[in-house]
Protein backbone atom coordinates (compact mmCIF):
# COMPACT_ATOMS: atom_id res chain seq x y z
CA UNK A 1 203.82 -8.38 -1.78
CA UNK A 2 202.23 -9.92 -5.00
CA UNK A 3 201.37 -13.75 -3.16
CA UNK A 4 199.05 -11.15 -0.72
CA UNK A 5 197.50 -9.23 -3.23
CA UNK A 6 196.98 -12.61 -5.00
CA UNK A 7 195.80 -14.46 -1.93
CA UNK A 8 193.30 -11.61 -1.48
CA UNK A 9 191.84 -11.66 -4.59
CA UNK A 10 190.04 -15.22 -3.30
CA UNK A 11 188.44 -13.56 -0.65
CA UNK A 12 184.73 -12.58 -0.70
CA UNK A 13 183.48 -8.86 -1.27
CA UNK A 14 182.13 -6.70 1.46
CA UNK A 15 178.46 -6.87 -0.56
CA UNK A 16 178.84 -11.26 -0.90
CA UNK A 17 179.52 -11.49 2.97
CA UNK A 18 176.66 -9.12 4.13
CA UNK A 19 174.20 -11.62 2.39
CA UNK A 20 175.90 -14.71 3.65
CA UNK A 21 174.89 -13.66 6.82
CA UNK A 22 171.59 -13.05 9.12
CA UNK A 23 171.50 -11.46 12.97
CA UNK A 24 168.19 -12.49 14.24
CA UNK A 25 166.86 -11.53 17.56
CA UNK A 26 164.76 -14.50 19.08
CA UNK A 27 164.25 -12.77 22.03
CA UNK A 28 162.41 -10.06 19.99
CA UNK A 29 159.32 -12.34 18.66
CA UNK A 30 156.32 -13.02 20.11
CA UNK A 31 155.43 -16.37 21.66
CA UNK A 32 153.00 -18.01 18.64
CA UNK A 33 153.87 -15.35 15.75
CA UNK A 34 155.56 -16.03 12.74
CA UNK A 35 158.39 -13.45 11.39
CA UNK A 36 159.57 -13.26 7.62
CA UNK A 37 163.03 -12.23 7.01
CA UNK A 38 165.22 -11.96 3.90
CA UNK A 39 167.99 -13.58 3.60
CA UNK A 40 170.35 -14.26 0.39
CA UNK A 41 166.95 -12.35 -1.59
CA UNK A 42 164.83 -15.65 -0.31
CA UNK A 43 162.25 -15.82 2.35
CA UNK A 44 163.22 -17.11 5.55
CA UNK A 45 160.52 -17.90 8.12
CA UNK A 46 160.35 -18.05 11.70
CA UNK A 47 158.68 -18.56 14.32
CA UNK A 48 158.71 -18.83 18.27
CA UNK A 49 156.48 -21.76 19.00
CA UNK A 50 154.05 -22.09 22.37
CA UNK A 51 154.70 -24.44 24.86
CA UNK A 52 151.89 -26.10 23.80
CA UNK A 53 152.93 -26.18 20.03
CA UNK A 54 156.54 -27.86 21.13
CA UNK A 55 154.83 -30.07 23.23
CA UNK A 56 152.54 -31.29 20.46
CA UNK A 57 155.39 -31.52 18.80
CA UNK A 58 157.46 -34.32 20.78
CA UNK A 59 154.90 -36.38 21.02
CA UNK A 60 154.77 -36.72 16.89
CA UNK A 61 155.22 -40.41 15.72
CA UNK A 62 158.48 -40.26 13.55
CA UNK A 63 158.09 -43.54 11.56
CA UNK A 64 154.86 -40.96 10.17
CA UNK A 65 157.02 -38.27 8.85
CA UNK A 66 158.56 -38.42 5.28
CA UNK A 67 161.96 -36.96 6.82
CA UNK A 68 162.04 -38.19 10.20
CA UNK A 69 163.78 -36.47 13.14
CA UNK A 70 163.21 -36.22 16.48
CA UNK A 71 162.09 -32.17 17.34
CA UNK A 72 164.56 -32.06 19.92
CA UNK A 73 167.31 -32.53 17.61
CA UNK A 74 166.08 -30.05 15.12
CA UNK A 75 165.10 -27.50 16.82
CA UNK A 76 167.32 -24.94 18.69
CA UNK A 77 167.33 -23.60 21.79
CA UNK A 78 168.39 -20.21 22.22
């Protein structure tokens, strides 16, 4: 009917939704290595930190950081 063909007009090409989109594999990097994907043709870094690096981490003073919040909230766990 026309309102479906119209309706679908709005929605977002098959090449638009591939770039909204990234599948990374945490599992995949190595403890303490950095990773550089592309995503939306911008860098996107990550990296799986060591126990020792989140640990470090916590124990930052937030009233020292420019845009404080707490690592635990931040950061995901996977």
């Amino acid at each position: 009917s026309m309102v479906i063909e119209f309706v679908s007009t709005w929605s977002a090409s098959a090449d638009v939704l591939a770039l909204a989109q990234i599948v990374i594999k945490l599992g995949d990097i190595p403890e303490g290595k950095n990773v550089t994907f592309k995503w939306r043709g911008k860098p996107l870094f990550v990296r799986h930190r060591t126990a020792q690096e989140i640990e470090t981490e916590q124990g930052v003073d937030l009233s020292t950081l420019r845009d404080a919040q707490h690592d635990n909230d931040r950061a995901t766990k996977p």
